[in-house]
Protein backbone atom coordinates (compact mmCIF):
# COMPACT_ATOMS: atom_id res chain seq x y z
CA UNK A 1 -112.96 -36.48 41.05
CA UNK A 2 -110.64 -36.27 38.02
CA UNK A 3 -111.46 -35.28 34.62
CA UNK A 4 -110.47 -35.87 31.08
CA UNK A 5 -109.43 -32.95 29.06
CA UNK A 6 -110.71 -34.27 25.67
CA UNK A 7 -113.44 -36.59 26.03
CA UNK A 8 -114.39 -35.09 29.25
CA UNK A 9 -115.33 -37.96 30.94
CA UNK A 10 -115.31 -38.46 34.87
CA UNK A 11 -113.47 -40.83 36.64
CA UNK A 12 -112.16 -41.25 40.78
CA UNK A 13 -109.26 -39.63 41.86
CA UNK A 14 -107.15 -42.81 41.98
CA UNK A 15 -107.53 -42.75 38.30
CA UNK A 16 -104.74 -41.36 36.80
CA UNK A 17 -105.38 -41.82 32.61
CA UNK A 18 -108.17 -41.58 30.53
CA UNK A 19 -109.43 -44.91 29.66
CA UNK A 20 -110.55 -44.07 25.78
CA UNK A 21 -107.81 -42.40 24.93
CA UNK A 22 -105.23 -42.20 27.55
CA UNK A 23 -105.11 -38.95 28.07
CA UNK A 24 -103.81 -37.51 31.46
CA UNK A 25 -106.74 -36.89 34.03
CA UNK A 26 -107.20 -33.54 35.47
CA UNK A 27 -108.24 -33.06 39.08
CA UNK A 28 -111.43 -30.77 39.30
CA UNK A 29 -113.45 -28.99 41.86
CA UNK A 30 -117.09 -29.85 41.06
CA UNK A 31 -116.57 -31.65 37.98
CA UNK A 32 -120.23 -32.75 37.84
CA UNK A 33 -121.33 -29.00 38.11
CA UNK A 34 -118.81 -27.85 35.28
CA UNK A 35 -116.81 -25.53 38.12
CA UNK A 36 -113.85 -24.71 36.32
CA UNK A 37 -111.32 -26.79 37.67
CA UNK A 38 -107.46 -25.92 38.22
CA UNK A 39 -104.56 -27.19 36.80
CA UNK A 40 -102.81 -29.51 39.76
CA UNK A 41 -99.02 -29.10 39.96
CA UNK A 42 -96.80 -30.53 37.18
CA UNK A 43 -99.46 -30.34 34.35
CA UNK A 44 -99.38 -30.69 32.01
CA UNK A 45 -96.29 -33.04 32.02
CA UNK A 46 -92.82 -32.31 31.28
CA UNK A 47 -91.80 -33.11 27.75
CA UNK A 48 -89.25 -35.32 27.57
CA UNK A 49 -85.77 -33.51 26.05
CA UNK A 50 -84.50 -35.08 23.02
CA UNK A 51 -80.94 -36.23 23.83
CA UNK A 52 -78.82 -35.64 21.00
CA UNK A 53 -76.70 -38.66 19.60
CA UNK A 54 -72.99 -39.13 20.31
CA UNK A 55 -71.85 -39.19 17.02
CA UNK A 56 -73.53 -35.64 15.80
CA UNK A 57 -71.31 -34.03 18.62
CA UNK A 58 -68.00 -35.55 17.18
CA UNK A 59 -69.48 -34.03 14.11
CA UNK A 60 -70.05 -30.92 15.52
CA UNK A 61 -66.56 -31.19 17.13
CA UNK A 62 -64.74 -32.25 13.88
CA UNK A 63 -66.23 -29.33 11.71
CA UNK A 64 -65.33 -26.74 14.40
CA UNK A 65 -62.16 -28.31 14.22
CA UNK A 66 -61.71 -27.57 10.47
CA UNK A 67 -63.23 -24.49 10.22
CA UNK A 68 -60.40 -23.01 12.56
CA UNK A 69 -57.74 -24.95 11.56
CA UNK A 70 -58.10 -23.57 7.56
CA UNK A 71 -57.55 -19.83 8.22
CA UNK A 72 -54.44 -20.97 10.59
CA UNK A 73 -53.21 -23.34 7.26
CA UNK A 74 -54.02 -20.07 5.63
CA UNK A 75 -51.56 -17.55 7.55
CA UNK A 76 -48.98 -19.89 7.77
CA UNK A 77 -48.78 -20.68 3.89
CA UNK A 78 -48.81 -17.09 2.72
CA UNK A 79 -44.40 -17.26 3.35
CA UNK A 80 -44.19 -19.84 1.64
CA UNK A 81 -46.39 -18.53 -1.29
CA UNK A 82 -44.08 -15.44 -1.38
CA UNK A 83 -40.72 -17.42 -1.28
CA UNK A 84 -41.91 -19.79 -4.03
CA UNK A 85 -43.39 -16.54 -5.98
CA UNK A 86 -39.93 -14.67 -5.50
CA UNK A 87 -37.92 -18.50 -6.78
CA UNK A 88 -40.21 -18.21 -9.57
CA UNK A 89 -39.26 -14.41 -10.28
CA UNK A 90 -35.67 -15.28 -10.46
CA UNK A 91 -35.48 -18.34 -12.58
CA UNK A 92 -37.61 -16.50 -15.11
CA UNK A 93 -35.17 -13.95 -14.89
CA UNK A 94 -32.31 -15.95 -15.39
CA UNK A 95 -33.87 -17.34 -18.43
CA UNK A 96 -34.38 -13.98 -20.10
CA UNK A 97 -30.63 -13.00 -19.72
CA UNK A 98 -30.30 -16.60 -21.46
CA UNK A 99 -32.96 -14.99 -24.34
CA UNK A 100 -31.11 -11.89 -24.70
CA UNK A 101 -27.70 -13.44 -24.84
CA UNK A 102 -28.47 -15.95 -27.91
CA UNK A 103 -30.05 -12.83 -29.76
CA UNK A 104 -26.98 -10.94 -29.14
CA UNK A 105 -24.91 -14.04 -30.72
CA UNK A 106 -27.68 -14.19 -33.18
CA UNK A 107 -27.65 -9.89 -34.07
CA UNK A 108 -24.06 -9.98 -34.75
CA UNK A 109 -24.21 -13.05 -36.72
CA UNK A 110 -26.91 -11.26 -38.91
CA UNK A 111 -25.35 -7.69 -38.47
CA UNK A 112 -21.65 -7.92 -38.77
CA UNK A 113 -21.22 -4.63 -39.06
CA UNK A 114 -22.89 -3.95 -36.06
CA UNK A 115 -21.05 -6.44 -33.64
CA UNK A 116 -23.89 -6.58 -30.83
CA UNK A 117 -27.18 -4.66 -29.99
CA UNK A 118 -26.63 -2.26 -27.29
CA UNK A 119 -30.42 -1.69 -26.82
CA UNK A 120 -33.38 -4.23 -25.79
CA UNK A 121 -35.17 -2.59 -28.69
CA UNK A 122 -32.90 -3.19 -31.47
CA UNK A 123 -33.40 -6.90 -30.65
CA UNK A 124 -37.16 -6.76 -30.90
CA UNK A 125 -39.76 -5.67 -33.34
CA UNK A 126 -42.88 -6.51 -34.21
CA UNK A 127 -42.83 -9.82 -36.72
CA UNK A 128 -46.26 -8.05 -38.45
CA UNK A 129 -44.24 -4.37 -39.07
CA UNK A 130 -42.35 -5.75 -42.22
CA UNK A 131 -38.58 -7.23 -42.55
CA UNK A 132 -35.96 -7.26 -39.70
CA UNK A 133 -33.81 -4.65 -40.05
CA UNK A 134 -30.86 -3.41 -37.61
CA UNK A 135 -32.69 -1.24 -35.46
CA UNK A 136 -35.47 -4.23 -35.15
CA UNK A 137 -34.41 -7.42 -35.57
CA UNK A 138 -37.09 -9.58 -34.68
CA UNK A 139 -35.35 -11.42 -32.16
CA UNK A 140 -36.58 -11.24 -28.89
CA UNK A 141 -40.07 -11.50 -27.29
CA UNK A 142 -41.95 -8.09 -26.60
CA UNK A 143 -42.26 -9.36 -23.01
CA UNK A 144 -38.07 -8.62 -22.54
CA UNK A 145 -37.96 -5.81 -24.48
CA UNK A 146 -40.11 -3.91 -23.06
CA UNK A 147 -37.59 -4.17 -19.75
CA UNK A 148 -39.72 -5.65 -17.33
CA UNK A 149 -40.89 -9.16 -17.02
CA UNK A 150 -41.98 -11.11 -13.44
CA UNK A 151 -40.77 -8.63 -10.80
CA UNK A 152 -37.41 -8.14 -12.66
CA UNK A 153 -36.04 -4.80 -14.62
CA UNK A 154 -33.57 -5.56 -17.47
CA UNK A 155 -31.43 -3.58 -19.62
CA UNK A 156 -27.72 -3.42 -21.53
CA UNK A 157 -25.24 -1.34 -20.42
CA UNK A 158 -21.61 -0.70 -20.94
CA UNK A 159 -21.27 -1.69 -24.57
CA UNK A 160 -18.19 -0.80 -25.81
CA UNK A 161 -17.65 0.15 -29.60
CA UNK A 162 -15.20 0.23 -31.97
CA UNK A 163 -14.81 2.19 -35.21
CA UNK A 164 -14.33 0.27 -38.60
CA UNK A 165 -15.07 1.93 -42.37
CA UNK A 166 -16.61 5.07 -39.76
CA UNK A 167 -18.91 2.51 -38.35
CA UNK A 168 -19.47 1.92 -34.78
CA UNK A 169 -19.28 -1.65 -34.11
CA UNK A 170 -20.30 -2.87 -30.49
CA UNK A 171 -17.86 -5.72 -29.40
CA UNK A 172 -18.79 -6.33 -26.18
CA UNK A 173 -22.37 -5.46 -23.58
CA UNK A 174 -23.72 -6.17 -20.33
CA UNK A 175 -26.60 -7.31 -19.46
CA UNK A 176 -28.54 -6.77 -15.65
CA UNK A 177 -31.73 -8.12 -14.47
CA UNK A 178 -33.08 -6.55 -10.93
CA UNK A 179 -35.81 -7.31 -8.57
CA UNK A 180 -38.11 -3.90 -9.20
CA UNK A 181 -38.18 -3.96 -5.18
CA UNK A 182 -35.17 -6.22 -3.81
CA UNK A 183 -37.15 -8.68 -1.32
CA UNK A 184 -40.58 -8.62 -2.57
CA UNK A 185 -40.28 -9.12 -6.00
CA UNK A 186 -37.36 -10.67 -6.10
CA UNK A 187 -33.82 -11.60 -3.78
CA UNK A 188 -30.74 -11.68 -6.15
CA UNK A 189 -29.54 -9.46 -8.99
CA UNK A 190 -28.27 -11.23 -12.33
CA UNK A 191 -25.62 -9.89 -14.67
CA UNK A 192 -24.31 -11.46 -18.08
CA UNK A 193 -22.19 -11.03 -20.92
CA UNK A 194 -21.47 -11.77 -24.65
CA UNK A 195 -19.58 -14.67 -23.11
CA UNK A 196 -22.73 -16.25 -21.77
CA UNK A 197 -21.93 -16.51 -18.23
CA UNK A 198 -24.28 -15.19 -15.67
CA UNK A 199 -23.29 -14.13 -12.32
CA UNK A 200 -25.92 -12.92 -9.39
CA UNK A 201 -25.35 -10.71 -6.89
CA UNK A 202 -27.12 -11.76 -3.34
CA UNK A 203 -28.11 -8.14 -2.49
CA UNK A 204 -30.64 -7.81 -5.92
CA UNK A 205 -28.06 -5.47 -7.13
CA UNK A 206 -25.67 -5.62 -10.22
CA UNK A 207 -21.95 -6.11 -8.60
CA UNK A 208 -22.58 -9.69 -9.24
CA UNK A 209 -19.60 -12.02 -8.63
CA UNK A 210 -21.33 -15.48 -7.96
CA UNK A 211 -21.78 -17.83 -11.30
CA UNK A 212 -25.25 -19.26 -11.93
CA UNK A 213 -25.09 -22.48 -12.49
């Protein structure tokens, strides 16, 4: 005899579902007597396994795809980060020797008696601190003058001075611009004059011999 689970109803062992509600039979020993009765091999049936659909696998398989190939796009851009970083550094250095060079034309223009500035402060000042005066002339940005700007140290050197009505006039400077740590912060040294050409030098140093163009 078999019997149903829910309803339990009784039906012949060649009778394999419930009839009101479909439900599996269960063989049983005395099912008449309410014997307990024992669960017959394979029950209760296998659930089937959800088989999961083609295209949420080449999901899967594109996001795994992504999610290694960013860190890799990472490591390989961080050179090229530091090269463009290090351009950057130069041509911003470049353009502050151009700064200081039109204040110097501009100082001795204003201070004849001067000739040229022989000191990043004497081109500076602070517009707010009152009229521009020789020792502050209000000419250059406090970014230069304070001698370092983007990974590059600047400074005048070697002004040479002449002496008119016992006052030193400065006819000619230098100016230098170097990487604060040659290959990190920047690759080439840069050098300039009162005649407004600037040379670099290739080893971030100030024996610079080749003309920026």
């Amino acid at each position: 005899m078999k019997r149903c689970p829910v309803c339990s109803a009784i039906y012949p062992p060649e009778q394999v579902y419930c009839k009101t509600d479909g439900t599996a039979l269960i063989e049983a020993q005395d099912a008449v007597a309410g014997i307990p009765y024992a669960s017959p091999q394979g029950w209760p049936p296998p659930v089937a396994k959800r088989r999961v659909p083609i295209f949420v696998w080449v999901l899967i398989g594109v996001a795994a795809f992504f999610i290694l190939l960013i860190p890799i796009l990472a490591i390989l851009a961080i050179p090229t980060i530091s090269a463009l970083k290090k351009h950057a550094n130069e041509l911003s250095a470049i353009k502050s020797l151009q700064s200081i060079q039109e204040s110097e034309a501009q100082y001795s223009y204003t201070y004849p008696a001067n000739g040229y500035a022989c000191s990043l402060a004497a081109l500076g000042g602070d517009p707010n601190a009152g009229v521009p005066s020789a020792t502050a002339a209000q000419l250059l940005k406090a970014d230069i003058t304070s001698g370092f700007k983007d990974g590059y140290i600047f400074s005048i050197t070697d002004c040479t001075k002449v002496t008119v009505n016992d006052t030193d006039r400065i006819i000619s400077y230098s100016i230098t611009a170097v990487p604060q740590t040659v290959g990190k912060t920047g690759y080439h040294g840069f050098c300039g004059n009162e005649s407004g050409v600037i040379k670099s030098d290739p080893d971030g140093g100030t024996n610079c011999t080749q003309v920026v163009q």
